[in-house]
C-alpha atoms as a PDB file:
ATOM      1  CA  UNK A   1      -4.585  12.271   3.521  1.00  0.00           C
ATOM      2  CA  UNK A   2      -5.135  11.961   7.379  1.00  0.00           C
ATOM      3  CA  UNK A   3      -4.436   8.260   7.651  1.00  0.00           C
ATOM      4  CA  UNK A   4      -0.475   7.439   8.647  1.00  0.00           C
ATOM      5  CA  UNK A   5      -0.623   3.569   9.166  1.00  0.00           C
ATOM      6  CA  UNK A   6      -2.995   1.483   8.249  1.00  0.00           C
ATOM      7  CA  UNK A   7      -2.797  -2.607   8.862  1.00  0.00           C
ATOM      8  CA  UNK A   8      -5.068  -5.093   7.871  1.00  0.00           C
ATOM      9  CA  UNK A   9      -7.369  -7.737   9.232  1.00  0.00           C
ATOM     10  CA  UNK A  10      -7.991 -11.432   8.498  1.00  0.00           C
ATOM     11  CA  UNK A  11      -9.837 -11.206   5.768  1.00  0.00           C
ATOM     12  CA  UNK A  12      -8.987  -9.856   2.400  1.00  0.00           C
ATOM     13  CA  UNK A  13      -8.233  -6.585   2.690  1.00  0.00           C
ATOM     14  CA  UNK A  14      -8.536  -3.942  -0.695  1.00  0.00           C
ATOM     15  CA  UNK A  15      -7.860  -0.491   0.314  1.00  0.00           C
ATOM     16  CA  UNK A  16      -8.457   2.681  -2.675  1.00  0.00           C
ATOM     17  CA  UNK A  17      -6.402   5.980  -1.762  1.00  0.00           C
ATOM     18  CA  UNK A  18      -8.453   9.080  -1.937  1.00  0.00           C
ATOM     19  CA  UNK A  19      -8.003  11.635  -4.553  1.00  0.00           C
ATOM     20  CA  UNK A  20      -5.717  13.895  -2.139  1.00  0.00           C
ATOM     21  CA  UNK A  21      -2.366  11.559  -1.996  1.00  0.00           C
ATOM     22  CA  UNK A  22      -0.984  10.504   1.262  1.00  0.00           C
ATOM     23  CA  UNK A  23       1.758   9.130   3.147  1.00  0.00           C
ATOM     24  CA  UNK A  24       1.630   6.065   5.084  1.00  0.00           C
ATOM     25  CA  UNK A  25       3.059   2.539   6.657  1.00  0.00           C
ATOM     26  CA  UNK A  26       0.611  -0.577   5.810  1.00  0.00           C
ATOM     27  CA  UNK A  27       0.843  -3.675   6.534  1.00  0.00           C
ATOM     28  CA  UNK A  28      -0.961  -6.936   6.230  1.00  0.00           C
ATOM     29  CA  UNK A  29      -3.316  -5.781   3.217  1.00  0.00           C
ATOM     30  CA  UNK A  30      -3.338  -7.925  -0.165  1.00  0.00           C
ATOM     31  CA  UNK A  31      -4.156  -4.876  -2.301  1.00  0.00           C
ATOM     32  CA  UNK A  32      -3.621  -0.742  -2.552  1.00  0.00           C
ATOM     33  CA  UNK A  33      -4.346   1.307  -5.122  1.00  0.00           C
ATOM     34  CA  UNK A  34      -3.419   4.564  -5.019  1.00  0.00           C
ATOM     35  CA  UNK A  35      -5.329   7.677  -5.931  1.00  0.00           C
ATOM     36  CA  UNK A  36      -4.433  11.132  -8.260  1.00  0.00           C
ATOM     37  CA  UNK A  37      -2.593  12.704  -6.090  1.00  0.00           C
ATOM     38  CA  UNK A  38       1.020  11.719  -4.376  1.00  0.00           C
ATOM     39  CA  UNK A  39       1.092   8.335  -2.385  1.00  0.00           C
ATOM     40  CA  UNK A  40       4.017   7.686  -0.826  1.00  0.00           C
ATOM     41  CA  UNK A  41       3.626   3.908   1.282  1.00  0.00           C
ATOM     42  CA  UNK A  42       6.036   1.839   3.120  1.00  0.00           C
ATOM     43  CA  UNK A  43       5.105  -1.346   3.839  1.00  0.00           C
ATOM     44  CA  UNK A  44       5.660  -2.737   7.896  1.00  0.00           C
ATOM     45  CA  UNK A  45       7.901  -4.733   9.289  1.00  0.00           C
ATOM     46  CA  UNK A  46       6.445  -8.050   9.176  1.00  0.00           C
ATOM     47  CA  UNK A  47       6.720  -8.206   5.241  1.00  0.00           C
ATOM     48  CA  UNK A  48       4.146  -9.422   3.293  1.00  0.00           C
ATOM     49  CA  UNK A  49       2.579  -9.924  -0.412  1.00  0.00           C
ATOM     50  CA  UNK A  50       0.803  -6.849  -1.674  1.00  0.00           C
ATOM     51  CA  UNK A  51      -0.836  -6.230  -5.056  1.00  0.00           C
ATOM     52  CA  UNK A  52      -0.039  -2.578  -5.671  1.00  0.00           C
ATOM     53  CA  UNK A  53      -1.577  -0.057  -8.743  1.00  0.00           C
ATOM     54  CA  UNK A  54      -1.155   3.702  -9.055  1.00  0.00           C
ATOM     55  CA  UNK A  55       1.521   4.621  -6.327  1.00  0.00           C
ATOM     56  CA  UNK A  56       3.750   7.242  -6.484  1.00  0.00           C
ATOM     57  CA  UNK A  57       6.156   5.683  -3.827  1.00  0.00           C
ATOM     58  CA  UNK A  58       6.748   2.555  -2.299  1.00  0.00           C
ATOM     59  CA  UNK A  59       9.411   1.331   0.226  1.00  0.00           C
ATOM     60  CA  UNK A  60       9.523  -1.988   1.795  1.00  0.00           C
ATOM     61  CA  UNK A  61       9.761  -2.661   5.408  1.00  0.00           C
ATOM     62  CA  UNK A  62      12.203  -5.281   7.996  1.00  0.00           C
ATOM     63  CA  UNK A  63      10.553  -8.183   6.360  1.00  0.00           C
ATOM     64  CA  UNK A  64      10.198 -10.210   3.406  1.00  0.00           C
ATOM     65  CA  UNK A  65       8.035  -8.377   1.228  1.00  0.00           C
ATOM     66  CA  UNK A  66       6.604  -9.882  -2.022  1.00  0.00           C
ATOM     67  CA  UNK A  67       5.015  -6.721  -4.385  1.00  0.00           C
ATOM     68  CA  UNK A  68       3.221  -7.499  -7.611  1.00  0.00           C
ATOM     69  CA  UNK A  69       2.318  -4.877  -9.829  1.00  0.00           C
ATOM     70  CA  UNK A  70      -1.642  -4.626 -10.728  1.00  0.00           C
ATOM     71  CA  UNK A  71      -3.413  -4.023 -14.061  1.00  0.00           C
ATOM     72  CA  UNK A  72      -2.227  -0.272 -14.397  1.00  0.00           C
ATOM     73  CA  UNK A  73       1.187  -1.382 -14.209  1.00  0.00           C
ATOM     74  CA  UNK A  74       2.459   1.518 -12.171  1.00  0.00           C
END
């Protein structure tokens, strides 16, 4: 992928990783779902509550961070 962080808005924010995998720092999204290939994500610093499905990696940032697994249970 080309993105390396992406942070979110005000709004409710439901981000889909492309089919190529990446690696990047979020923060402030309510949901990521990860694509086929490799997605390694670390959340910010702020902490936050995430709903995440099909990562490959996920490390949690400074902050309190609050990560429920979605429908694909992975």
């Amino acid at each position: 992928g080309l993105m390396e962080t992406l942070a979110g808005g005000a709004g409710t924010d439901v981000i889909t990783i492309g089919a190529a995998g990446t690696t990047m720092t979020v923060s402030a999204l309510e949901s990521l779902t990860g694509g086929v290939g490799t997605d390694v994500v670390t959340l910010g610093p702020a902490g936050g509550t995430l709903t995440v499905s099909g990562l490959e990696s996920l490390t949690g940032g400074a902050g309190s961070d609050v990560v429920t697994l979605g429908s694909a249970g992975s």
